[in-house]
Protein backbone atom coordinates (compact mmCIF):
# COMPACT_ATOMS: atom_id res chain seq x y z
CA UNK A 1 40.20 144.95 11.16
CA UNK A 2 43.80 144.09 10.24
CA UNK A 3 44.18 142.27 14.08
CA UNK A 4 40.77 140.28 13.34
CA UNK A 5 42.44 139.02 9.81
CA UNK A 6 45.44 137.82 11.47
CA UNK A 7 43.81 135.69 14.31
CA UNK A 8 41.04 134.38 11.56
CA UNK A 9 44.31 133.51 9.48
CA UNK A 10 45.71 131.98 12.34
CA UNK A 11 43.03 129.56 13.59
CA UNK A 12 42.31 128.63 10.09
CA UNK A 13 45.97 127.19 10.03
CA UNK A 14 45.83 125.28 13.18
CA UNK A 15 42.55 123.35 12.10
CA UNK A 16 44.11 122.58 8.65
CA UNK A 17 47.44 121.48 10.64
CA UNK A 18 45.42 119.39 13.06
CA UNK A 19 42.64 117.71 9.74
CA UNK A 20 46.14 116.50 8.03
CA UNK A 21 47.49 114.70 11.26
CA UNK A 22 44.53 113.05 13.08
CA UNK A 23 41.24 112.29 12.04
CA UNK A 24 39.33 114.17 15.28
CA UNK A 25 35.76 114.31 16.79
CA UNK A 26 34.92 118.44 16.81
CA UNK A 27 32.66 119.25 19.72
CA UNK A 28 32.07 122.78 19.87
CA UNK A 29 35.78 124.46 20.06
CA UNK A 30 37.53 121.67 21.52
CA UNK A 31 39.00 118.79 19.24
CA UNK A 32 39.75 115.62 20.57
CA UNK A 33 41.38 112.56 19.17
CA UNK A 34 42.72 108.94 19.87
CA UNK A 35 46.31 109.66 19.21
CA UNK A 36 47.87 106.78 16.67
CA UNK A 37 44.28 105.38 16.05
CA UNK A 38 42.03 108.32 14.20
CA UNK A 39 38.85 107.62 16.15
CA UNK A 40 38.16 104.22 16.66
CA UNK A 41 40.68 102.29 18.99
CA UNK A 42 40.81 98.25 17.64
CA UNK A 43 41.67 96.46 21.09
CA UNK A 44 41.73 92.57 21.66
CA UNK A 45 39.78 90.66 24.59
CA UNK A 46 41.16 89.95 27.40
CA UNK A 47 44.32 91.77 26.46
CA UNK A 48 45.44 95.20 28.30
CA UNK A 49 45.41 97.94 25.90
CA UNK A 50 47.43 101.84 25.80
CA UNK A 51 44.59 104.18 25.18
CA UNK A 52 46.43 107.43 24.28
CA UNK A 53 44.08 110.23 23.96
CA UNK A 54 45.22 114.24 22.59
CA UNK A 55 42.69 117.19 23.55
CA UNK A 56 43.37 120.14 21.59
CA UNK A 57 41.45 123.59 23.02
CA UNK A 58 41.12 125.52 19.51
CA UNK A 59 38.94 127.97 21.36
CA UNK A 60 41.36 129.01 23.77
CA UNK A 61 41.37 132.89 24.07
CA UNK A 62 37.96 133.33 24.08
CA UNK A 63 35.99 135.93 26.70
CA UNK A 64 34.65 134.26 29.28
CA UNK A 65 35.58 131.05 31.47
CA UNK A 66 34.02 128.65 28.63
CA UNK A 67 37.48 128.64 27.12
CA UNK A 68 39.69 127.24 30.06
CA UNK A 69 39.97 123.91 30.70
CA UNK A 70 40.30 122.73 34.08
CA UNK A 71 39.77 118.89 34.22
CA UNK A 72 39.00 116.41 31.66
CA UNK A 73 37.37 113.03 32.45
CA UNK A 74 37.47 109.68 30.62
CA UNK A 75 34.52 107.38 31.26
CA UNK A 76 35.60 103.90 30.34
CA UNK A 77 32.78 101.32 29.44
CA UNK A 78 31.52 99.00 31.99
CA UNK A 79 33.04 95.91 30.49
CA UNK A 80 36.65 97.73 30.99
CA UNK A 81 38.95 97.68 33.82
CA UNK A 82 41.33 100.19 34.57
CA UNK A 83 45.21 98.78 34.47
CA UNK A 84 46.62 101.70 37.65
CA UNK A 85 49.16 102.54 37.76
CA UNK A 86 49.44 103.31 34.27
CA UNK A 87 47.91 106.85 33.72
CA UNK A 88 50.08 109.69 32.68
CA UNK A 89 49.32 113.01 31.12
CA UNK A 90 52.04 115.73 29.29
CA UNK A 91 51.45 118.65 31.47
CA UNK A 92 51.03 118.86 35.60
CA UNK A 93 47.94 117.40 36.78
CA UNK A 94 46.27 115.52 39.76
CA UNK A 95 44.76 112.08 39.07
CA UNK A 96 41.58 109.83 40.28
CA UNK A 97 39.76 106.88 39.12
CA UNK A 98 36.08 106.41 40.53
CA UNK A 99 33.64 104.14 39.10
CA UNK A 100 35.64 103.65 35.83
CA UNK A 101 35.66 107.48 35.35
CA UNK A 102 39.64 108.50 34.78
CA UNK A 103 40.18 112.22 35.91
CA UNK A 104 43.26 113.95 35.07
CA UNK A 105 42.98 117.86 36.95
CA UNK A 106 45.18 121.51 37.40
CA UNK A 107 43.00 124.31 38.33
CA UNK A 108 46.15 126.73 38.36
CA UNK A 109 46.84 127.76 35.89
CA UNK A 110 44.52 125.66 34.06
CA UNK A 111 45.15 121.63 33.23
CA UNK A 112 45.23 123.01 29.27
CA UNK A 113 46.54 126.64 28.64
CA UNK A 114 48.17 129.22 26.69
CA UNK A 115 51.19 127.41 27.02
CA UNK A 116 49.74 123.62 25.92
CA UNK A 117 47.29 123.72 23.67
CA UNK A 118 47.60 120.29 22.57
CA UNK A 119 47.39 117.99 25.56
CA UNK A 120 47.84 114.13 25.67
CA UNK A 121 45.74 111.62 28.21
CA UNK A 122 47.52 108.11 28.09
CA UNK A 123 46.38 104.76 30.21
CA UNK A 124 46.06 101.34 29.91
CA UNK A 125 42.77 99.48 30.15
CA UNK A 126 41.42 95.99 29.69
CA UNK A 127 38.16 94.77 27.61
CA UNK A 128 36.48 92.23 29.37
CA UNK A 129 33.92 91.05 26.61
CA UNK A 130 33.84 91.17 22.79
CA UNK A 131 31.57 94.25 21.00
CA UNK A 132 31.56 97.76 20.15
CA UNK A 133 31.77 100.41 23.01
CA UNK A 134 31.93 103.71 23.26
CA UNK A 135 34.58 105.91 25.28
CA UNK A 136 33.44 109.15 26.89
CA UNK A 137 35.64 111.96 26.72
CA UNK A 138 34.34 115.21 28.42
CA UNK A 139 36.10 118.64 28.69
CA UNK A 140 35.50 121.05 31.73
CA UNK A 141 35.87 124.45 32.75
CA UNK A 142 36.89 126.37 35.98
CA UNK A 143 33.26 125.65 37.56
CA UNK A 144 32.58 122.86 36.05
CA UNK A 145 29.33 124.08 35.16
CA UNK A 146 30.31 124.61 31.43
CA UNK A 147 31.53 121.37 29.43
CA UNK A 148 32.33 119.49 25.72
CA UNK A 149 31.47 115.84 25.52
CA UNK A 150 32.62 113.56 22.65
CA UNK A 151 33.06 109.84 22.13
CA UNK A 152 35.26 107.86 21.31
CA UNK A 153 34.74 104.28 19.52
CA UNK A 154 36.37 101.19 20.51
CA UNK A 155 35.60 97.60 18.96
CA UNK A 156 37.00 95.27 20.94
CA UNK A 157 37.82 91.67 19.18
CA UNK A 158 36.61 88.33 20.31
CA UNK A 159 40.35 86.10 21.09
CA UNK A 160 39.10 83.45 23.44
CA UNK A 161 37.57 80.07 22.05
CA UNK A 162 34.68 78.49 23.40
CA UNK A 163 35.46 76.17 26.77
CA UNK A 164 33.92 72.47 26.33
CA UNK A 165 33.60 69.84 29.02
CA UNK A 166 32.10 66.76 28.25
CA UNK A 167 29.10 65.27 30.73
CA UNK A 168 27.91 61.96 29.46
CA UNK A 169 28.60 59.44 28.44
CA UNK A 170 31.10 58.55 31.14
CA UNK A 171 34.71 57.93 29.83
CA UNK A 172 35.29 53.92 29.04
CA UNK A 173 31.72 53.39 29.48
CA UNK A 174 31.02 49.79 28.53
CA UNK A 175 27.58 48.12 27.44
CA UNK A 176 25.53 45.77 24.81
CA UNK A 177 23.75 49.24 24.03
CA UNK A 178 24.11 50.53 21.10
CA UNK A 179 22.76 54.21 21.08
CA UNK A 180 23.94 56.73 22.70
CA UNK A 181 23.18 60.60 24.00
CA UNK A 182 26.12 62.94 24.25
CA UNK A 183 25.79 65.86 26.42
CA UNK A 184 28.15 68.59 27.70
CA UNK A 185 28.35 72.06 28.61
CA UNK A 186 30.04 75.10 27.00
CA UNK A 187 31.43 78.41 28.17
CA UNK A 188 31.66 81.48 25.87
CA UNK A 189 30.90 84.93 25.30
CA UNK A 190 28.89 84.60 21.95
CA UNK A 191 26.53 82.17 20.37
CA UNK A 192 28.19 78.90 19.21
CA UNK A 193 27.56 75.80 17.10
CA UNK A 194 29.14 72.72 18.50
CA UNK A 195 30.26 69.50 16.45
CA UNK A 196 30.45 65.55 17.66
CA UNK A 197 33.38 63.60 16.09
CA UNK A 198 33.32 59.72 17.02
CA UNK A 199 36.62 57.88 15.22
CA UNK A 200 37.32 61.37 13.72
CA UNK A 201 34.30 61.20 11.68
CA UNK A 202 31.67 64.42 11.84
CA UNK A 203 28.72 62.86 13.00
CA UNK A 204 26.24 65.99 13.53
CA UNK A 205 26.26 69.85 13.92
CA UNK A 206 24.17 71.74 16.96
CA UNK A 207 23.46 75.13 16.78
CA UNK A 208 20.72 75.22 19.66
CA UNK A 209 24.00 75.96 22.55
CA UNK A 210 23.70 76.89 26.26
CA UNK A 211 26.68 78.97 25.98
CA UNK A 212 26.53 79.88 29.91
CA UNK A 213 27.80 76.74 31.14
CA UNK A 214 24.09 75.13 30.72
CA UNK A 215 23.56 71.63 30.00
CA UNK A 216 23.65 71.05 25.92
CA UNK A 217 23.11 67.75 23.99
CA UNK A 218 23.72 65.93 20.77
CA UNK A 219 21.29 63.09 20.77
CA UNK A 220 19.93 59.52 19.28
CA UNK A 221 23.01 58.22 18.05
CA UNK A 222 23.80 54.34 17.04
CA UNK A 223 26.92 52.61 16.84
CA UNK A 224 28.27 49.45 15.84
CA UNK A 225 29.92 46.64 18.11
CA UNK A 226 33.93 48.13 19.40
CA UNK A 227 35.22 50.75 20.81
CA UNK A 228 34.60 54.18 19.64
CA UNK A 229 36.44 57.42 20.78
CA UNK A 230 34.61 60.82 20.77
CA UNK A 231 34.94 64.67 21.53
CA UNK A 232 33.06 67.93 21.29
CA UNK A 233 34.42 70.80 18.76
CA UNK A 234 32.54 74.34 18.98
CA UNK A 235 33.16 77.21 17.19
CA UNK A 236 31.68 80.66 18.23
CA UNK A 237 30.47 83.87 15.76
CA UNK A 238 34.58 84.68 16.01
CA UNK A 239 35.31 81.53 14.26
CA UNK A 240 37.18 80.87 17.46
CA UNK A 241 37.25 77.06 18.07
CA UNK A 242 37.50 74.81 21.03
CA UNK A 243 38.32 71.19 21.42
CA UNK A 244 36.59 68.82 24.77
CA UNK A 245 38.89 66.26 26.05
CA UNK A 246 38.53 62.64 24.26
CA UNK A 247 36.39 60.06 25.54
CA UNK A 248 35.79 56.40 24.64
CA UNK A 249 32.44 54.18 24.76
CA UNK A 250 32.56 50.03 24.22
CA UNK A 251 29.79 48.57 22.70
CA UNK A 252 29.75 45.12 23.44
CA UNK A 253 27.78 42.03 21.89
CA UNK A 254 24.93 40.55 23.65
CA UNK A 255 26.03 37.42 26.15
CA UNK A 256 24.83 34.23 24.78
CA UNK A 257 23.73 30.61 25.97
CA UNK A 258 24.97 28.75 22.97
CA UNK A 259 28.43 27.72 21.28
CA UNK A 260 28.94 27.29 17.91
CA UNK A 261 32.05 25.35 16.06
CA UNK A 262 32.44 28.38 13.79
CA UNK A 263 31.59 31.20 12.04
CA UNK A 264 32.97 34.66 10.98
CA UNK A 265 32.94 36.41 14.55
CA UNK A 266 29.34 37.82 14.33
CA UNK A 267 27.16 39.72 12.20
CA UNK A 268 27.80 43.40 11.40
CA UNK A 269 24.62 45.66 12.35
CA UNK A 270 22.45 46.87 9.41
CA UNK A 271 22.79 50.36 10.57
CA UNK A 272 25.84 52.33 11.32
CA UNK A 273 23.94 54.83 13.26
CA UNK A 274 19.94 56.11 14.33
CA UNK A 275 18.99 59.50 14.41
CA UNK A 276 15.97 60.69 16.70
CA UNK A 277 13.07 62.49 15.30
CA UNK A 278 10.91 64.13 17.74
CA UNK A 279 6.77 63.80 17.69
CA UNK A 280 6.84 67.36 17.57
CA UNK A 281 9.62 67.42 14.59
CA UNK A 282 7.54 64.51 12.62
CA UNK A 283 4.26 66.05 13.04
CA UNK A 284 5.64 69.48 11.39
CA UNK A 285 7.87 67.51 8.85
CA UNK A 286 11.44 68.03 9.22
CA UNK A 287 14.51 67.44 7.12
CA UNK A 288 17.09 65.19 7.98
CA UNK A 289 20.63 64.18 5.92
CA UNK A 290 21.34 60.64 6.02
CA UNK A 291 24.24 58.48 3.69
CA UNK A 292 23.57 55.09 3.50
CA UNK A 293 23.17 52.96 5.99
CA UNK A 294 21.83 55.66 8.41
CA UNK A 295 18.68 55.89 9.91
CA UNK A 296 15.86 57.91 11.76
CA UNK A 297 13.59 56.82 14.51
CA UNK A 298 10.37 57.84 14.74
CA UNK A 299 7.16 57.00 16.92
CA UNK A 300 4.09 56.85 14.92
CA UNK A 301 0.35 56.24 16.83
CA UNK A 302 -1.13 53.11 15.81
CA UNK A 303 -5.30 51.82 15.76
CA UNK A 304 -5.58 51.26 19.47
CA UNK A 305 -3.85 55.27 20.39
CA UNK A 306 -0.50 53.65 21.26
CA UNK A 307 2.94 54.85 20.41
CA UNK A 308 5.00 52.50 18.06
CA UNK A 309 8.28 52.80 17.36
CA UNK A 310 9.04 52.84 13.42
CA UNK A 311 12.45 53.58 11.39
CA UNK A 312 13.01 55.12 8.06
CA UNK A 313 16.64 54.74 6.50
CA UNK A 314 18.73 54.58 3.67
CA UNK A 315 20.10 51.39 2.17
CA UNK A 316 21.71 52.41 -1.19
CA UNK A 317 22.30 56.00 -2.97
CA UNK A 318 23.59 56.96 -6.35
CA UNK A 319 23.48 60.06 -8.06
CA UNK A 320 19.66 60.35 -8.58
CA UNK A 321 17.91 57.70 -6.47
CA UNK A 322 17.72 56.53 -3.28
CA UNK A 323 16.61 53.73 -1.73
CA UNK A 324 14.89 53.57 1.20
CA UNK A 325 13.70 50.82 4.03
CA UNK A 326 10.65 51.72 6.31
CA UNK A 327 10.20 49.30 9.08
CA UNK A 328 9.64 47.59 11.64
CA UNK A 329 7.44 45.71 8.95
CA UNK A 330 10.07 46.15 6.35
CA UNK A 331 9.00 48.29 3.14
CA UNK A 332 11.50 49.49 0.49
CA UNK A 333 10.99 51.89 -2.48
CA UNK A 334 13.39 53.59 -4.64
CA UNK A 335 13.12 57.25 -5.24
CA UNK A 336 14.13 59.71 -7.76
CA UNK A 337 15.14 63.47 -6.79
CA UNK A 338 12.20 65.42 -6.00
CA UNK A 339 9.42 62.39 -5.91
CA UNK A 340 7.56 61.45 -2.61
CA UNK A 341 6.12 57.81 -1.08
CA UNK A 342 3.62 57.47 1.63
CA UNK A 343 3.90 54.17 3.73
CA UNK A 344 0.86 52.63 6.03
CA UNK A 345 2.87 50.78 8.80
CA UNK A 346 -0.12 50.81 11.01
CA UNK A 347 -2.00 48.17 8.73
CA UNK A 348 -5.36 50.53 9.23
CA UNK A 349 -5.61 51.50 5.69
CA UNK A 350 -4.45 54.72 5.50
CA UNK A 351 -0.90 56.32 5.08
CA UNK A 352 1.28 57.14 8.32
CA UNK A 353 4.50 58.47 7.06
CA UNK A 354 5.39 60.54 4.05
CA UNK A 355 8.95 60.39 2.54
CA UNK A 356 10.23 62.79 0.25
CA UNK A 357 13.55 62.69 -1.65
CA UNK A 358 15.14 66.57 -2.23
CA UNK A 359 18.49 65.91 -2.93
CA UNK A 360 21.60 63.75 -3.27
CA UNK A 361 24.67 65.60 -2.24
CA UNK A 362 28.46 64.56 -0.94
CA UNK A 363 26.85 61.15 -0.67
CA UNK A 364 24.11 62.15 1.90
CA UNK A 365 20.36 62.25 0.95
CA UNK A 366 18.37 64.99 1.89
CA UNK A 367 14.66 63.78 3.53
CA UNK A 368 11.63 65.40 4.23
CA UNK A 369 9.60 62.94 6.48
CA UNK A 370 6.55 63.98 8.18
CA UNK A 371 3.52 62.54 9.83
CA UNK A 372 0.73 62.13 7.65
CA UNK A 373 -3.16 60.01 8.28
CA UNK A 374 -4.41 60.21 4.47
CA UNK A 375 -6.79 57.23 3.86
CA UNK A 376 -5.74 54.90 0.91
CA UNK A 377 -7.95 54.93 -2.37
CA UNK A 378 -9.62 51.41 -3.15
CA UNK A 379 -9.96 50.27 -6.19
CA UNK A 380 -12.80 49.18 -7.54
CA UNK A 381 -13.29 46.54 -10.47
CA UNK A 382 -15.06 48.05 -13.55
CA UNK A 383 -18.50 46.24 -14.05
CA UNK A 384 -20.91 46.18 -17.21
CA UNK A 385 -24.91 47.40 -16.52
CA UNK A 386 -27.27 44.12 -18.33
CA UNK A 387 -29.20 46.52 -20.97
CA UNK A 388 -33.44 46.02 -20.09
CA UNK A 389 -33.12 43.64 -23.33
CA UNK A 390 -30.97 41.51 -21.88
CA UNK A 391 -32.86 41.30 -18.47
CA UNK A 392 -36.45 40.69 -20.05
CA UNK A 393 -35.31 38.18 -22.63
CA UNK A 394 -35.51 34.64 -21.98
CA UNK A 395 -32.28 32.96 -21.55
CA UNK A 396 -32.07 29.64 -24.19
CA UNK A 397 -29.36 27.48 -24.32
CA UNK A 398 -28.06 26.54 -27.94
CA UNK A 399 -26.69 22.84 -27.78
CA UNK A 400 -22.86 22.27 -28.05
CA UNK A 401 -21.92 21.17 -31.02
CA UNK A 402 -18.18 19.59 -31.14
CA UNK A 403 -16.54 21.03 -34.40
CA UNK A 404 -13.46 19.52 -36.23
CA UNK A 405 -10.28 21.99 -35.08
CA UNK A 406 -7.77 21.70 -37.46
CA UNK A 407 -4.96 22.75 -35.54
CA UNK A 408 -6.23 20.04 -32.31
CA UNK A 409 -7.99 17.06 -34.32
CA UNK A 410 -11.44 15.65 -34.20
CA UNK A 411 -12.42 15.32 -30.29
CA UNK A 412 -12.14 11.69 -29.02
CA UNK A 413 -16.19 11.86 -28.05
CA UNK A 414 -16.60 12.22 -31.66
CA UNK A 415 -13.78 9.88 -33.08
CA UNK A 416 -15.85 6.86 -30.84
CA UNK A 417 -19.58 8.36 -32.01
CA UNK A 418 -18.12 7.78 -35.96
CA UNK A 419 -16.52 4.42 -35.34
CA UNK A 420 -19.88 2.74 -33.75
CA UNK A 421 -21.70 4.18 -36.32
CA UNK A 422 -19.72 2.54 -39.12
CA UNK A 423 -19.40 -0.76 -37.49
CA UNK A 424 -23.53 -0.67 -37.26
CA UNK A 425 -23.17 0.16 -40.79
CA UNK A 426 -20.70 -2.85 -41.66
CA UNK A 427 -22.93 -5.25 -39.28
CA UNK A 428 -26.55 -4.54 -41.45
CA UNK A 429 -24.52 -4.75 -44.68
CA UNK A 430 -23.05 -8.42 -43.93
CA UNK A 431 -25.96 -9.62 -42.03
CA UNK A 432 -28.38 -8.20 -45.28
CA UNK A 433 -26.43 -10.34 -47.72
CA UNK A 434 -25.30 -13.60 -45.53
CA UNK A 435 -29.40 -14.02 -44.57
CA UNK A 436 -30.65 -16.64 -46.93
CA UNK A 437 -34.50 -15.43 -46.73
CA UNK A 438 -33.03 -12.00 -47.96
CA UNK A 439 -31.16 -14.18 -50.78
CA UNK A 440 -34.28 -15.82 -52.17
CA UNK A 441 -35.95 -13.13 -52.33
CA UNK A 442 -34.15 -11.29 -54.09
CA UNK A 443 -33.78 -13.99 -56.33
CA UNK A 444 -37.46 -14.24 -57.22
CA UNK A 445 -37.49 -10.29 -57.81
CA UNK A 446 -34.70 -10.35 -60.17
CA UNK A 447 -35.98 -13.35 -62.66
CA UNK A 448 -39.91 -11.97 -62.28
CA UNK A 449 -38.42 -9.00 -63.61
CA UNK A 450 -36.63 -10.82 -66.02
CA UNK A 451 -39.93 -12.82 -67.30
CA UNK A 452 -41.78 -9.47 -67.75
CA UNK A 453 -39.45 -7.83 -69.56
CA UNK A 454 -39.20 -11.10 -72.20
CA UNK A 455 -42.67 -11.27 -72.98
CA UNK A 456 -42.51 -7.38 -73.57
């Protein structure tokens, strides 16, 4: 009983001795651990690496054959070369690598004994390809029938940026266009968002990226007369980023037939650039950032099923409002944050494009335009019912009668009707009196009145 106390005390010693030194993966009786790196090894990409791995038989002792260790094997992850000849071990053993499985072996007197209880496994190894692995560490006995089997983690760190080479347009590349497409191909081991800078300006941001060496594009771009110089920046999940060469395009002004004496050297464009929108994009509704003078192109179907080609951009921002110019038949409105205008630029009375206003931020608007076919409301003028009354009773018209307005005067009509009346008037008076029948006449009435009333 006394014998069984002192081994019990014993091993409980050497498992506290060996929980305050390593942090160790316990797999039945035997304890193994990644010496200097508890049990995860942090490794960089691309960079050869000293795995250094202790096994510590806790159960040696033990009846049987289970306790003797004979060979242990180290089964490295697919993704991981071997750097030979780099493996070493601290007691005498025989060595092999075979399909990425390192295996260090001493049947006699056993690889780990009475004598080495703690044994180290040390090698170098490089990670091919960013992630988290696992590292197999397994434990044999005499007959390799009876094993342990833990593993080990490694995360291996992503180090290499993203490798751009640009495809079109060609470098130099002169012409009186004025958009351009910008395509090139990329080469990295995770997903990537890629950036095109023209004059060191950030034009726009791609996240759909062939990241196999695949053909990728940035496209529907204008620019204004001159020379511009360009490049690709991409940046993968690491954060690790990656420059293309430089290239320059010329965009050159139209030849023309005339002269002229003067003038200021031609006429800037009205846009500094053109996005494209795609039918399928337009038809969904899709967002698009644009600062002022920036556009989008669009195709919208017009009366007879064709395609026409129709722009929506932005000609002045402040805080709040926007506003906007939808052509080819030009249209502007002005709206606020959060309000919406449909535009019919098919001329068949209903609304082709809808044009909403989210936000105003770091002098770029944010637009919602989408493809719409909503039939404009007509208005129709408001007009009184005749009551039965009105339609039954005879219609009589009451003369017009001029009336004296005293802020106008008497009408002229009237002013003439007055005056020929009073010169009638003037005309009977004179004649009455100058007639010499009328005078005797009278004359006999007044003095046979006279004559009466004397004899009265």
């Amino acid at each position: 009983m006394v014998r069984e106390n002192k081994i019990l005390l014993v091993t409980t010693i050497l498992l506290v001795f060996s929980f305050l030194f390593s942090i160790n993966f316990i797999s039945a009786g035997h304890i193994v651990n990644a010496t200097g790196a508890g049990i995860t090894f942090y490794v960089l990409e691309d960079v050869p690496f000293k795995f250094n791995i202790t096994v510590n038989n806790t159960d040696f002792g033990a009846t049987g054959t289970a306790s003797n260790i004979t060979r242990v094997n180290v089964t490295l992850p697919s993704s991981f070369s071997f750097n030979p000849p780099t493996n070493r071990t601290s007691v005498n053993a025989s060595f092999s690598n075979i399909s990425n499985v390192l295996s260090w072996l001493n049947s006699t007197p056993y690889l780990i004994n009475a004598t080495n209880l703690f044994v180290y496994f040390e090698f170098n190894a490089t990670a091919l390809t960013p992630g988290t692995y696992n590292l197999s560490v397994r434990t044999l006995n005499a007959t390799e029938t009876y094993y342990f089997e833990t593993n080990l983690t490694v995360v291996v760190n992503d180090t290499n940026a993203p490798v751009v080479t640009l495809n079109t347009p060609t470098n130099a590349i002169s012409s009186t266009d004025t958009q351009y497409n910008f395509t090139f191909n990329v080469t990295d081991d995770r997903a990537a968002n890629c950036t095109l800078f023209v004059n060191n300006v950030k034009i726009e941001n791609s996240t759909s990226i062939n990241i196999t060496g695949g053909l990728s594009g940035i496209m529907g771009y204008s620019f204004s007369l001159g020379t511009h110089i360009w490049f690709i920046n991409c940046t993968d999940s690491a954060n690790n980023q990656g420059n293309s060469s430089t290239r320059t395009f010329i965009v050159t002004a139209p030849a023309t037939t005339a002269t002229s004496s003067g003038g200021d050297g031609g006429t800037a464009p009205e846009y500094i650039s053109t996005k494209i929108i795609t039918q399928a994009e337009f038809e969904a509704g899709v967002e698009k950032q644009l600062k002022t003078n920036e556009r989008v192109k669009l195709n919208v179907i017009g009366m007879a099923g064709a395609s026409e080609t129709h722009y929506v951009g932005i000609k002045e921002l402040t805080e709040t409002n926007a506003k906007i110019k939808v052509s080819s038949t030009p249209q502007t409105a002005v709206l606020s944050i959060g309000e919406e205008k449909k535009f019919d630029v098919t001329n068949d009375g209903s609304y082709d494009i809808s044009v909403k206003l989210n936000s105003i931020v770091s002098n770029k608007a944010s637009l919602t335009i989408k493809s719409i076919n909503e039939k404009i409301a007509v208005e129709t003028p408001i007009t009184s019912t005749p009551s039965a009354e009105e339609i039954t009773s005879p219609i009589t018209e009451e003369p017009v009668i001029e009336t004296l307005d005293e802020t106008k005067g008497v009408s002229l009509g009237l002013w003439i009707t007055i005056a020929i009346i009073a010169v009638a008037i003037i005309i009977a008076i004179i004649y009455y009196f100058m007639n010499p029948k009328t005078k005797k006449k009278n004359f006999y009435v007044v003095y046979n009145r006279k004559k009466k009333n004397s004899k009265i």
